[in-house]
PDB file of N, CA and C in Angstrom:
ATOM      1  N   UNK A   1     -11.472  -0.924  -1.484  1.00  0.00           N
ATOM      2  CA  UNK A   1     -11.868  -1.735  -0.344  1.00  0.00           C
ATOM      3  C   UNK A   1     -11.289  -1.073   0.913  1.00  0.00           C
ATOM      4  N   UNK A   2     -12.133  -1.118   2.175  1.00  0.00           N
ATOM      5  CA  UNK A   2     -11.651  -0.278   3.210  1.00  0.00           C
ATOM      6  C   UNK A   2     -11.241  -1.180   4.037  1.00  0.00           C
ATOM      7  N   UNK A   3     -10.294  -0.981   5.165  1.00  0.00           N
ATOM      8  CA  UNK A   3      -9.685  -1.794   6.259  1.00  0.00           C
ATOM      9  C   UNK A   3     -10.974  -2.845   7.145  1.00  0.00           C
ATOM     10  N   UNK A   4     -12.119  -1.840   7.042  1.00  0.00           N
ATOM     11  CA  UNK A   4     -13.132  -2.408   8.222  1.00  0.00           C
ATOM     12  C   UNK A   4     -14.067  -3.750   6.696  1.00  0.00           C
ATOM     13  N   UNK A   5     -13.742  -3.473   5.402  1.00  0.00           N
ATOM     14  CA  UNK A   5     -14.760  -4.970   4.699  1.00  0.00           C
ATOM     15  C   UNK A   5     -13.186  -6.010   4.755  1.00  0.00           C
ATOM     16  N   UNK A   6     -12.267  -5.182   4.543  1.00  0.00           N
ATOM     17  CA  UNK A   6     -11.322  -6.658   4.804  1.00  0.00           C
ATOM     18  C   UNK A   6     -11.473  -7.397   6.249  1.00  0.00           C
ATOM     19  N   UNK A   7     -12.215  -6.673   7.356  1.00  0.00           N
ATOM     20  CA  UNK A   7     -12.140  -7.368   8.047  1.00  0.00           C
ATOM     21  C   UNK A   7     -13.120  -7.593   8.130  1.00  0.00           C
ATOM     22  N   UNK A   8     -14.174  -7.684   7.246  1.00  0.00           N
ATOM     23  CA  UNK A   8     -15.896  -8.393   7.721  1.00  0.00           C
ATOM     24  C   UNK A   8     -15.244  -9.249   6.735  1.00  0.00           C
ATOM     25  N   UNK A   9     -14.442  -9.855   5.733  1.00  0.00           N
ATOM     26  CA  UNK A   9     -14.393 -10.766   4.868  1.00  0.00           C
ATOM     27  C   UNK A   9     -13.253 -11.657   5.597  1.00  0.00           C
ATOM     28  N   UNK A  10     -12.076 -11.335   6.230  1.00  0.00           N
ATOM     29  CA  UNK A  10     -11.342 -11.609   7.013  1.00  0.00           C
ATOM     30  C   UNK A  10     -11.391 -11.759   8.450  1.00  0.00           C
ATOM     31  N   UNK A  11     -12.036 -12.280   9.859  1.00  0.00           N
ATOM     32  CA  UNK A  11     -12.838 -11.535  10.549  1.00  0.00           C
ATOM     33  C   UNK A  11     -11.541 -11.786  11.349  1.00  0.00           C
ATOM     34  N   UNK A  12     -10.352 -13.417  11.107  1.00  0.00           N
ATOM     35  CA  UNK A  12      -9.106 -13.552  12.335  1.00  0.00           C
ATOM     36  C   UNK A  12      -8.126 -12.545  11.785  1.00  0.00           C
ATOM     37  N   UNK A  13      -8.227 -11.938  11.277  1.00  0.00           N
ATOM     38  CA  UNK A  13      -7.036 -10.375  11.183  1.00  0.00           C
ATOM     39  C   UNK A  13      -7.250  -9.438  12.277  1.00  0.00           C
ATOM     40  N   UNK A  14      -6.159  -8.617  12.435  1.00  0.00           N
ATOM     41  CA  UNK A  14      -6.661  -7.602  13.429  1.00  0.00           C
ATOM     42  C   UNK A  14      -6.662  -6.120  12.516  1.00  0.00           C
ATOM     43  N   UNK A  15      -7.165  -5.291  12.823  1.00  0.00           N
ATOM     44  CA  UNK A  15      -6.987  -4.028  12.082  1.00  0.00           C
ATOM     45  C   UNK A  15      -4.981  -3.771  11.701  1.00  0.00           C
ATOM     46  N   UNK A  16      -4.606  -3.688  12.991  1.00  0.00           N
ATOM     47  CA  UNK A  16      -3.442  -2.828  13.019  1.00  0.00           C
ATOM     48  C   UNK A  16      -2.335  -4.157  11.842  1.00  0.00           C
ATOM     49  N   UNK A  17      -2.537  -5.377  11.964  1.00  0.00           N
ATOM     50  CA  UNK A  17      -2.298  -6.026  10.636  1.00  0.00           C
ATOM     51  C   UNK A  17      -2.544  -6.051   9.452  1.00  0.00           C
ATOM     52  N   UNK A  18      -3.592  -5.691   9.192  1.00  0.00           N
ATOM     53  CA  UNK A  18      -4.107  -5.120   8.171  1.00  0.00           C
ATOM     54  C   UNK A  18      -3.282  -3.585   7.365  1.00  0.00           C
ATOM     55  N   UNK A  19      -3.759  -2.716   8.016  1.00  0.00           N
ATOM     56  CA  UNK A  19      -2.706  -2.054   8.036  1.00  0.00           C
ATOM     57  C   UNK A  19      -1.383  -1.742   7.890  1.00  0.00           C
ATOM     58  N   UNK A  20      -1.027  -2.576   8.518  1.00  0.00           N
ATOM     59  CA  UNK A  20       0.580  -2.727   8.221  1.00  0.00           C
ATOM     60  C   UNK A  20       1.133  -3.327   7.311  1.00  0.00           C
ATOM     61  N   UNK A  21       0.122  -3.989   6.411  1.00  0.00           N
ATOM     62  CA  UNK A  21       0.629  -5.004   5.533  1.00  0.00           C
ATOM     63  C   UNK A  21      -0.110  -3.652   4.018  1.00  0.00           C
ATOM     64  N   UNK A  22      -0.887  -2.871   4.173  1.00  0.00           N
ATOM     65  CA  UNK A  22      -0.889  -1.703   3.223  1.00  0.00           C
ATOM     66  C   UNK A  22       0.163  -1.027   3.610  1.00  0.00           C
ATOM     67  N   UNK A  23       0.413  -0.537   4.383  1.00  0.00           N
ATOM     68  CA  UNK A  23       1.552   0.154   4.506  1.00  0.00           C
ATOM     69  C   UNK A  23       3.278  -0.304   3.707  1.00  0.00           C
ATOM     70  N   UNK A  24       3.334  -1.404   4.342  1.00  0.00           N
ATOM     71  CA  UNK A  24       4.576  -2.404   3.362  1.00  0.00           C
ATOM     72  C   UNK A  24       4.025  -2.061   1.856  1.00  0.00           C
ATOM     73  N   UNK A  25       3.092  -2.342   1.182  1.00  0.00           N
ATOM     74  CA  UNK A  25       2.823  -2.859   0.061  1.00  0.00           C
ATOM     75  C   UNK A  25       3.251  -1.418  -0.316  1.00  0.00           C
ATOM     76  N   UNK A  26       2.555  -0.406  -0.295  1.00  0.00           N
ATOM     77  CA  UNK A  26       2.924   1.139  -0.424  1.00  0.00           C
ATOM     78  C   UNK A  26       4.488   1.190  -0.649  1.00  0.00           C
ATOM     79  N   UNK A  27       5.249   1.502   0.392  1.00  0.00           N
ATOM     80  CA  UNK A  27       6.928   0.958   0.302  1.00  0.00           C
ATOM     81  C   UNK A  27       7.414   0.186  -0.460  1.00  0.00           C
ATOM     82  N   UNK A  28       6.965  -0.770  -0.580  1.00  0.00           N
ATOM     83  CA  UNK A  28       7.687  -1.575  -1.955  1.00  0.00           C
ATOM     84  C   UNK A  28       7.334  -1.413  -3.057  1.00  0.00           C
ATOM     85  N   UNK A  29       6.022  -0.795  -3.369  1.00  0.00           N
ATOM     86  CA  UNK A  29       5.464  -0.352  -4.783  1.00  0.00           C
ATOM     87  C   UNK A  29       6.669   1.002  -5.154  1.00  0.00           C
ATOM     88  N   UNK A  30       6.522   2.386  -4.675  1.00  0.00           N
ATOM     89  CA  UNK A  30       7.443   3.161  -4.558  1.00  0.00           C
ATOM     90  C   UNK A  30       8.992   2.456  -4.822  1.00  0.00           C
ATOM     91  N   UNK A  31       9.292   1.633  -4.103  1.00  0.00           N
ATOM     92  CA  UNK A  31      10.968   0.902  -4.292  1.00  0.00           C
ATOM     93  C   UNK A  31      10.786   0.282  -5.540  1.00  0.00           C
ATOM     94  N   UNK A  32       9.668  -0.304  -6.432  1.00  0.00           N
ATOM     95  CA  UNK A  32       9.738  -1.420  -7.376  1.00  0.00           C
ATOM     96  C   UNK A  32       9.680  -0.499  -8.435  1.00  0.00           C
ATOM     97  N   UNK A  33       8.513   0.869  -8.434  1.00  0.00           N
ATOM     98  CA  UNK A  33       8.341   1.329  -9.874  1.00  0.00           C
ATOM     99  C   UNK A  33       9.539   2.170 -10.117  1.00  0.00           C
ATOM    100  N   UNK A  34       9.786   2.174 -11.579  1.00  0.00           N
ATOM    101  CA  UNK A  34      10.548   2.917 -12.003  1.00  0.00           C
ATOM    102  C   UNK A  34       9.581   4.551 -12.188  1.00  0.00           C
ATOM    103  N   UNK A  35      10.589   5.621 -11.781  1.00  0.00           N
ATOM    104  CA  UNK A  35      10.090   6.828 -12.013  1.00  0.00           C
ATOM    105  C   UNK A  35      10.773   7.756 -13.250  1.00  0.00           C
ATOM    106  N   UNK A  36       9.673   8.314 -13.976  1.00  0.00           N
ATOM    107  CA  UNK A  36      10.187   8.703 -15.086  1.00  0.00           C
ATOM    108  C   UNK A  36      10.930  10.168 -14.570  1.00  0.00           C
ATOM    109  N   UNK A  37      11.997  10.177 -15.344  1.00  0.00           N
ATOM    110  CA  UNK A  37      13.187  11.432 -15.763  1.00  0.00           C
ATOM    111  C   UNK A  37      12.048  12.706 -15.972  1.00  0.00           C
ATOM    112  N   UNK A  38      12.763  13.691 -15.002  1.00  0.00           N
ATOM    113  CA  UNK A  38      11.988  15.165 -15.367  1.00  0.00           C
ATOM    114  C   UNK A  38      12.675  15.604 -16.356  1.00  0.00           C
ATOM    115  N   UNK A  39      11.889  16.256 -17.598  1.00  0.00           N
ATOM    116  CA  UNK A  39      12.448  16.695 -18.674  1.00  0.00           C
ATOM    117  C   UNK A  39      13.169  18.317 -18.236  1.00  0.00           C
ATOM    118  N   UNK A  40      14.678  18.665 -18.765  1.00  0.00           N
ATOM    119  CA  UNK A  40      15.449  19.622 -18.200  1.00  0.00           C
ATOM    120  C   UNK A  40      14.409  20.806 -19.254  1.00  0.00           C
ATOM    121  N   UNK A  41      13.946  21.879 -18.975  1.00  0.00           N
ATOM    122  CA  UNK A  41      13.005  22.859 -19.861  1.00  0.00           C
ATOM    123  C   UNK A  41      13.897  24.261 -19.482  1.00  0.00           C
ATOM    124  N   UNK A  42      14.935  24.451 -18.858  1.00  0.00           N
ATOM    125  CA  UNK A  42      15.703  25.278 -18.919  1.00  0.00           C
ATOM    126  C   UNK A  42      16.319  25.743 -19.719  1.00  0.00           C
TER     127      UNK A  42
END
């Protein structure tokens, strides 16, 4: 879904809210998942 149908489905949002609230979600996904261990092949 792109910024401009959230806002034909949403029309009282503004873009740059929109936005910013993907942006957060991004950041906390990264902070929440666990990342797997690089295996040492040395």
């Amino acid at each position: 879904m792109t910024v401009a149908e959230i806002l034909l489905d949403f029309p009282t949002l503004e873009e740059n809210a929109v936005r910013a609230v993907i942006a957060f979600a991004v950041v906390s996904t990264e902070q929440d998942l666990p990342v797997q261990a690089v295996p040492n092949i040395a």
